[in-house]
Structures are given as C-alpha cells and as structure tokens.
ModelCIF file with pLDDT and N, C-alpha, C, O atoms, coordinates in Angstrom:
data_MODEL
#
_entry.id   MODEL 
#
_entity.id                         1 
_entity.type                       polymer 
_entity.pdbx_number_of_molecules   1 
#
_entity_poly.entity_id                      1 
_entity_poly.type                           'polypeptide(L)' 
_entity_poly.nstd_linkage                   no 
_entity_poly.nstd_monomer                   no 
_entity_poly.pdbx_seq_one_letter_code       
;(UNK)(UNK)(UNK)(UNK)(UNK)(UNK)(UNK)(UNK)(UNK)(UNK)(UNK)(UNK)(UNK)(UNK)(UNK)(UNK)
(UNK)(UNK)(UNK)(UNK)(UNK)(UNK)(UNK)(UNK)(UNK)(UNK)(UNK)(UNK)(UNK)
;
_entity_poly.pdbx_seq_one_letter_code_can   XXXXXXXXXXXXXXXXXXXXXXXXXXXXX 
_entity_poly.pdbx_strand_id                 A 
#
loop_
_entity_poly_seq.entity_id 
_entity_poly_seq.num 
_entity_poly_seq.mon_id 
_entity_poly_seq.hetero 
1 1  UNK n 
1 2  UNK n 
1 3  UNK n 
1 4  UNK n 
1 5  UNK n 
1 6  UNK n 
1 7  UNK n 
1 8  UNK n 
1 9  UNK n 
1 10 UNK n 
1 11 UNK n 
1 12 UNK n 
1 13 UNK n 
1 14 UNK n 
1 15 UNK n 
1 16 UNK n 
1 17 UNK n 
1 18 UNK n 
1 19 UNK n 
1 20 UNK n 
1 21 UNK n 
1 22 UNK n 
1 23 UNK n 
1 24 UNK n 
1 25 UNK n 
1 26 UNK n 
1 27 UNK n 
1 28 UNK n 
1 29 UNK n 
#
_struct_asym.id          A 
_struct_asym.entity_id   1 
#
loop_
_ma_qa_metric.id 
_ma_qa_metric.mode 
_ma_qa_metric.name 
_ma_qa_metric.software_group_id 
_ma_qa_metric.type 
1 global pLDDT . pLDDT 
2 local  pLDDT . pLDDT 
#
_ma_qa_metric_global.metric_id      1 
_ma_qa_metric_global.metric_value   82.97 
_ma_qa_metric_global.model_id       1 
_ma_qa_metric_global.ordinal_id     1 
#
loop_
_ma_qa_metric_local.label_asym_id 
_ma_qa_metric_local.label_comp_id 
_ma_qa_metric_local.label_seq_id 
_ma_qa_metric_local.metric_id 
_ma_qa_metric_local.metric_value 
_ma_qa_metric_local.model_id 
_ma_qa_metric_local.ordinal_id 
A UNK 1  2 60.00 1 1  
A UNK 2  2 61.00 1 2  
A UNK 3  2 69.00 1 3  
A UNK 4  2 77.00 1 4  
A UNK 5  2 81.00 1 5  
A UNK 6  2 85.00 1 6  
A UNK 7  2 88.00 1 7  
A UNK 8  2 85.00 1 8  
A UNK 9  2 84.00 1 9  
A UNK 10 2 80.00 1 10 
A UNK 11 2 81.00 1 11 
A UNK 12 2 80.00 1 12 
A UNK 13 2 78.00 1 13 
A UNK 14 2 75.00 1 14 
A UNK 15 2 77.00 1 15 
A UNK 16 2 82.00 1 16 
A UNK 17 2 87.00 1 17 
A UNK 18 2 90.00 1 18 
A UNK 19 2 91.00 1 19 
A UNK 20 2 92.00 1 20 
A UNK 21 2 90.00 1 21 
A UNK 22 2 90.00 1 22 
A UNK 23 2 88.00 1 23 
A UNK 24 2 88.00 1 24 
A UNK 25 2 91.00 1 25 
A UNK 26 2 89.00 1 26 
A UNK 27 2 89.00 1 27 
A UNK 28 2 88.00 1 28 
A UNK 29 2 90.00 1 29 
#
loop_
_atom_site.group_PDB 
_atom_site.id 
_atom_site.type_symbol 
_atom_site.label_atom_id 
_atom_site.label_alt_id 
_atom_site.label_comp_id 
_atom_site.label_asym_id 
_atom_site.label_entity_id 
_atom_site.label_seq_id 
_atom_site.pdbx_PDB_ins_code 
_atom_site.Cartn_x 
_atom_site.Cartn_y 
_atom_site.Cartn_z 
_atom_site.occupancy 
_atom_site.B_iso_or_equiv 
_atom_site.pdbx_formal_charge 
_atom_site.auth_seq_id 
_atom_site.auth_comp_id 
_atom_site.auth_asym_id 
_atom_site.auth_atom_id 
_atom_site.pdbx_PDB_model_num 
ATOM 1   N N  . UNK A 1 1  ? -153.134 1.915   -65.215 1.00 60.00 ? 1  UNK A N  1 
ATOM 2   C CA . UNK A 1 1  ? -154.425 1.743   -65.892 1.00 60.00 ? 1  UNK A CA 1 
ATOM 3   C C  . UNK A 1 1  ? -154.307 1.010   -67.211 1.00 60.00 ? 1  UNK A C  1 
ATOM 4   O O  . UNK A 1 1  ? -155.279 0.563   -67.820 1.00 60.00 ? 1  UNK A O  1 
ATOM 5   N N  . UNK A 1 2  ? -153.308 0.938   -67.529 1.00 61.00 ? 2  UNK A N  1 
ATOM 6   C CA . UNK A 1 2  ? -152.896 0.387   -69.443 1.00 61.00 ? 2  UNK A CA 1 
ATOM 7   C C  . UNK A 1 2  ? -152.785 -1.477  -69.194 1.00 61.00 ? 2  UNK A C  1 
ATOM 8   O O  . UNK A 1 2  ? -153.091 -2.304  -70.053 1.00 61.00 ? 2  UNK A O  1 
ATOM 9   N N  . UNK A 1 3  ? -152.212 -1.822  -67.644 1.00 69.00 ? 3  UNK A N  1 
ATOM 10  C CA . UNK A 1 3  ? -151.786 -3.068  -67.367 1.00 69.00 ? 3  UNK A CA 1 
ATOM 11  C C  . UNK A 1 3  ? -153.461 -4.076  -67.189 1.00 69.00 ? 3  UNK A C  1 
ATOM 12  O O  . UNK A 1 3  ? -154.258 -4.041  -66.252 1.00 69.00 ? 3  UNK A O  1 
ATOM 13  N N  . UNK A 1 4  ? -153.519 -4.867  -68.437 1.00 77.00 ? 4  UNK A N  1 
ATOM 14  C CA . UNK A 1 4  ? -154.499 -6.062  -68.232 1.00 77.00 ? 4  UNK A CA 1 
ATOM 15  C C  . UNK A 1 4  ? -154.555 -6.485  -66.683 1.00 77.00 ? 4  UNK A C  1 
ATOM 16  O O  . UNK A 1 4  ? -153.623 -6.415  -65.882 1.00 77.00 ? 4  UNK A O  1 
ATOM 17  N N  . UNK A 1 5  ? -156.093 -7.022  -66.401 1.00 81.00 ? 5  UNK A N  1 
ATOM 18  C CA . UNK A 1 5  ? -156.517 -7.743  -65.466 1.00 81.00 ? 5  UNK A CA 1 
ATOM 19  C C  . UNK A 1 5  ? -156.689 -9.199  -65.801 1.00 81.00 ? 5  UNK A C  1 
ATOM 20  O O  . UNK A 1 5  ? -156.702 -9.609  -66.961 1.00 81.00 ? 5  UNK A O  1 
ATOM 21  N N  . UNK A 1 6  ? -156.832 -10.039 -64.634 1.00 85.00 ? 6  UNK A N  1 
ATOM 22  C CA . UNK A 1 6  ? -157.120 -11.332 -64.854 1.00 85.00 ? 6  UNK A CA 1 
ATOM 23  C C  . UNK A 1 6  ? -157.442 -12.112 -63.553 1.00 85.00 ? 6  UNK A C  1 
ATOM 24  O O  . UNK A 1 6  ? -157.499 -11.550 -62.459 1.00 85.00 ? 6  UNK A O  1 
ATOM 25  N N  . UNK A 1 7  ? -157.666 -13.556 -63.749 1.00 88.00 ? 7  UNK A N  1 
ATOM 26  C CA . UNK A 1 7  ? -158.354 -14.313 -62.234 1.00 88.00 ? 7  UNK A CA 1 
ATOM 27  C C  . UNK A 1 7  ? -159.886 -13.448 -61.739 1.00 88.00 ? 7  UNK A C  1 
ATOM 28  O O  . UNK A 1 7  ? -160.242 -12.297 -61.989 1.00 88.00 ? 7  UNK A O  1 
ATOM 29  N N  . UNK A 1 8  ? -160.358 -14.204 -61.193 1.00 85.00 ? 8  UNK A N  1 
ATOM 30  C CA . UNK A 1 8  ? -161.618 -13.698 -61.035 1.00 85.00 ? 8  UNK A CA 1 
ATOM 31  C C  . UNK A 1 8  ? -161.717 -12.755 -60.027 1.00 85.00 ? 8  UNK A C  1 
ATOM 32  O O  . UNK A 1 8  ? -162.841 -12.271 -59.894 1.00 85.00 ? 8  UNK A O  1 
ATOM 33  N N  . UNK A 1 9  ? -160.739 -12.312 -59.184 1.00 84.00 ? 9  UNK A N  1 
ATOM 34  C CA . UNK A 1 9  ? -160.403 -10.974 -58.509 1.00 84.00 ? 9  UNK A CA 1 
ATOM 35  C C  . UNK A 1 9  ? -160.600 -9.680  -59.356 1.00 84.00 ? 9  UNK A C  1 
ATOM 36  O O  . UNK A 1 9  ? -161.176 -8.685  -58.915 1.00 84.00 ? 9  UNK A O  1 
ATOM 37  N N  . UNK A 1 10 ? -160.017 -9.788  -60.737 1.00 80.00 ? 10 UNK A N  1 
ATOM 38  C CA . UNK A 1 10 ? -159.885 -8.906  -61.943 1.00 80.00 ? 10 UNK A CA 1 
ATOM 39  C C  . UNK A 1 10 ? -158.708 -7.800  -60.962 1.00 80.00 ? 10 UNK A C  1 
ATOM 40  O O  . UNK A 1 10 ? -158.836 -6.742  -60.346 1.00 80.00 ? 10 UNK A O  1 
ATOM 41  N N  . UNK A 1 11 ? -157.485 -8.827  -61.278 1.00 81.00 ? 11 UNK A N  1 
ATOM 42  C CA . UNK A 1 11 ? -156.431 -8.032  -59.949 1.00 81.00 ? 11 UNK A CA 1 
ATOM 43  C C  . UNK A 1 11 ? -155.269 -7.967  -61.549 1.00 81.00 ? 11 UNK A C  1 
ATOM 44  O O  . UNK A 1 11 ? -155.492 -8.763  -62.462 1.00 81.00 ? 11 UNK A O  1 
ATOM 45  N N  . UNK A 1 12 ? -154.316 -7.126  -61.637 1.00 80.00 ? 12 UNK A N  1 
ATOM 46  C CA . UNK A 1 12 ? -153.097 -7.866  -62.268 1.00 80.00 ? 12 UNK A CA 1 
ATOM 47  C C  . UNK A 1 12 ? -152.243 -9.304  -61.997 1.00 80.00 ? 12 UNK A C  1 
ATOM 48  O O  . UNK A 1 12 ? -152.185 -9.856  -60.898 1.00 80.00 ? 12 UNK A O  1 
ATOM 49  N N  . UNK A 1 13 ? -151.539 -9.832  -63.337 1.00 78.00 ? 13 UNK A N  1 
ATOM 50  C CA . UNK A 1 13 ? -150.916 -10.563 -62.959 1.00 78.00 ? 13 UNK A CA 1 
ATOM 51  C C  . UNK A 1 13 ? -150.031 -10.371 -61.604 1.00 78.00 ? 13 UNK A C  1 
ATOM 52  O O  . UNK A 1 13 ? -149.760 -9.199  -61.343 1.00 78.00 ? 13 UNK A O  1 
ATOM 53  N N  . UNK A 1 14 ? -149.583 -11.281 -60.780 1.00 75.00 ? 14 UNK A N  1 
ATOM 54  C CA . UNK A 1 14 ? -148.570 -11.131 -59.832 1.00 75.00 ? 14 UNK A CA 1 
ATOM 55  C C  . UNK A 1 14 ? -148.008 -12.785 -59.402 1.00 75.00 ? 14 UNK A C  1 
ATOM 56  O O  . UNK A 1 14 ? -148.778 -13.611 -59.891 1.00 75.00 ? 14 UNK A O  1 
ATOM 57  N N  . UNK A 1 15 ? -147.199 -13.243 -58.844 1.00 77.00 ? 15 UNK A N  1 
ATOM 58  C CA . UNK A 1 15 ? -147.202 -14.887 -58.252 1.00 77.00 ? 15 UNK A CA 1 
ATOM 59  C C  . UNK A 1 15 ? -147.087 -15.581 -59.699 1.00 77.00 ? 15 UNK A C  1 
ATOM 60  O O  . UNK A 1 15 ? -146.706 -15.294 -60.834 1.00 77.00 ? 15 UNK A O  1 
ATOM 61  N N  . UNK A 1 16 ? -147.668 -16.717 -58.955 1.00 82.00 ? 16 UNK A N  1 
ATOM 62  C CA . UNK A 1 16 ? -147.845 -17.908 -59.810 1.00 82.00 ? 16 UNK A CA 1 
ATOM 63  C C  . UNK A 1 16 ? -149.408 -17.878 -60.140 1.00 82.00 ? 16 UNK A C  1 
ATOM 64  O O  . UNK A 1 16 ? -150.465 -17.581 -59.583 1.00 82.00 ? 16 UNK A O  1 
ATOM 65  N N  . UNK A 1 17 ? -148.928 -18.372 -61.411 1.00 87.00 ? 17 UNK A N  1 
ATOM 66  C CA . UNK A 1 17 ? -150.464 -18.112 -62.185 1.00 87.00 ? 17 UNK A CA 1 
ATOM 67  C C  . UNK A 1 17 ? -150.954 -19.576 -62.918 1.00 87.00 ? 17 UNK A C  1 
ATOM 68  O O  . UNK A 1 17 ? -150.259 -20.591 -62.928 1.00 87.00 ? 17 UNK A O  1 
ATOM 69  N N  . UNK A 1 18 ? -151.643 -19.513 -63.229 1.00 90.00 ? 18 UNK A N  1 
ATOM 70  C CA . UNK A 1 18 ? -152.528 -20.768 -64.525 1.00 90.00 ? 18 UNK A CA 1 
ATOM 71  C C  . UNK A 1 18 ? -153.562 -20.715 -64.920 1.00 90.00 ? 18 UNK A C  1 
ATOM 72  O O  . UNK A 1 18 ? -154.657 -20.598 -64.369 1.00 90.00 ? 18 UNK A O  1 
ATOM 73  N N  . UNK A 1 19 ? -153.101 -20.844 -66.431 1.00 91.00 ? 19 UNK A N  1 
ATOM 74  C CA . UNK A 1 19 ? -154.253 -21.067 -67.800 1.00 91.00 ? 19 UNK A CA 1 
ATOM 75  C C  . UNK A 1 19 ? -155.017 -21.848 -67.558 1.00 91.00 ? 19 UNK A C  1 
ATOM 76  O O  . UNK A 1 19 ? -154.736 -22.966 -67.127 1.00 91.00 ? 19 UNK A O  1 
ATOM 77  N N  . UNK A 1 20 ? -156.437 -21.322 -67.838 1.00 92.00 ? 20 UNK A N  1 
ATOM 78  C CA . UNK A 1 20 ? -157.424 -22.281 -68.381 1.00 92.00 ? 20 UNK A CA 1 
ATOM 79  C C  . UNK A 1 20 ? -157.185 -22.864 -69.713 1.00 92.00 ? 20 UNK A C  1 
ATOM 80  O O  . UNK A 1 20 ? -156.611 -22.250 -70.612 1.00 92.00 ? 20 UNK A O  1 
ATOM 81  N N  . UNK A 1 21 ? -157.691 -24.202 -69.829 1.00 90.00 ? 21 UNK A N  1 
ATOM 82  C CA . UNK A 1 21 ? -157.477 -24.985 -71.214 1.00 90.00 ? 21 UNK A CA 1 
ATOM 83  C C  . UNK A 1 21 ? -158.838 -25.102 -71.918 1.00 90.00 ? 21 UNK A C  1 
ATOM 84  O O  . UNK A 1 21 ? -159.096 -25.913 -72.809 1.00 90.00 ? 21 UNK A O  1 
ATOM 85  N N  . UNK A 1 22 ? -159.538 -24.338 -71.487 1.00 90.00 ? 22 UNK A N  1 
ATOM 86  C CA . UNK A 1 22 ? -160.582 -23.925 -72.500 1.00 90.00 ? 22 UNK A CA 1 
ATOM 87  C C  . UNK A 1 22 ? -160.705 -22.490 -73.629 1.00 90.00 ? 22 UNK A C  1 
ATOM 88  O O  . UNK A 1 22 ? -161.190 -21.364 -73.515 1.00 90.00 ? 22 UNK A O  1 
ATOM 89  N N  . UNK A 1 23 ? -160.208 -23.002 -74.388 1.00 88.00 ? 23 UNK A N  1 
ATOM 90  C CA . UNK A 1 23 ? -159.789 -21.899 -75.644 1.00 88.00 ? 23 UNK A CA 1 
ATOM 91  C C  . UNK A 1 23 ? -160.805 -20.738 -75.770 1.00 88.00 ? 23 UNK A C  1 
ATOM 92  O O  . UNK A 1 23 ? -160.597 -19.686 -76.374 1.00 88.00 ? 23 UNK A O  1 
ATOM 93  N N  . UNK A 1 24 ? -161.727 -21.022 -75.232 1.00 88.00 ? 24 UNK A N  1 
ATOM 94  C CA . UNK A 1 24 ? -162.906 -19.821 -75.487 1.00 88.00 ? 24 UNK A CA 1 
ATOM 95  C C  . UNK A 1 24 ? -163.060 -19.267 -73.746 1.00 88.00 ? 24 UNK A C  1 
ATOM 96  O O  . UNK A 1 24 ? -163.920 -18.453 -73.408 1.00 88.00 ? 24 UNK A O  1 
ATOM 97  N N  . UNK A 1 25 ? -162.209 -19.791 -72.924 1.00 91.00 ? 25 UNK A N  1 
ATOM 98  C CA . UNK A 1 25 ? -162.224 -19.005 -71.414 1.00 91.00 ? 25 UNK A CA 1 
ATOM 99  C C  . UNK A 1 25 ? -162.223 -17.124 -71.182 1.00 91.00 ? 25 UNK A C  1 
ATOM 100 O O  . UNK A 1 25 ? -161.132 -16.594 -70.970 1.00 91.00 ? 25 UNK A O  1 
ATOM 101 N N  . UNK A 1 26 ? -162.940 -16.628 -71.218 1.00 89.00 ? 26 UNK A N  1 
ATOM 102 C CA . UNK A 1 26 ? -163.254 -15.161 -71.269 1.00 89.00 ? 26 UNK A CA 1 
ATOM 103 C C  . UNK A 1 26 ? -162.378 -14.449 -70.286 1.00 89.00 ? 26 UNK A C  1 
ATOM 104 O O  . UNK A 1 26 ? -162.228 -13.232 -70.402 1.00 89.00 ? 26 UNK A O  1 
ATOM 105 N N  . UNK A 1 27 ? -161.667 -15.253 -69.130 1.00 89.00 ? 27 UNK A N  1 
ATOM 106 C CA . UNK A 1 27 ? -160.791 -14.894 -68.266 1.00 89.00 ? 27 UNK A CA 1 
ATOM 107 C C  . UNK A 1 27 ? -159.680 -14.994 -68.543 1.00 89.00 ? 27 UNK A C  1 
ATOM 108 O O  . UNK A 1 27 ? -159.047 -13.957 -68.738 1.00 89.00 ? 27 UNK A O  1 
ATOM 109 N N  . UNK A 1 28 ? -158.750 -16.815 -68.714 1.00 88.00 ? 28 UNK A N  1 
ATOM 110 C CA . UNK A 1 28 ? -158.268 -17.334 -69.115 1.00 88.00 ? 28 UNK A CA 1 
ATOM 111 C C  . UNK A 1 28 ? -156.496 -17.204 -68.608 1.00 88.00 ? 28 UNK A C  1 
ATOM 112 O O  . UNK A 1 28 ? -155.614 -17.801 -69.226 1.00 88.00 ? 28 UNK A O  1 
ATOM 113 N N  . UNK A 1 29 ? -156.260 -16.450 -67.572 1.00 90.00 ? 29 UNK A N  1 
ATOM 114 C CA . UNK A 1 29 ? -155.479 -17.025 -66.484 1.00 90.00 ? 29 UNK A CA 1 
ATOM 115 C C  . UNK A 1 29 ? -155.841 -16.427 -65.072 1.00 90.00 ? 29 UNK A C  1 
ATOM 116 O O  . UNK A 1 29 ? -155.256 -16.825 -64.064 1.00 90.00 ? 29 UNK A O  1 
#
C-alpha cells in the first residue's frame, strides 16, 4: 500500500517504462 502508482492503469512500476516530457504531466511515467 506505501508503493506509488503510475501509467494510466494506476498499476506499480514493473517492465519498461517512459516519462512524459511534459513537466506539469499529473501521471508522468
């Protein structure tokens, strides 16, 4: 429960991943 979400799944990191290059991205990998 402590481990951040991300990607629009709102899954944990796992794999291969990539940043958005928009500095204000609310997701942002």
């Amino acid at each position: 429960p402590n481990e951040p979400t991300y990607c629009l799944c709102h899954q944990v990191s796992y794999g291969e991943m990539i940043g958005c290059d928009n500095p204000d991205c609310p997701i942002e990998w």
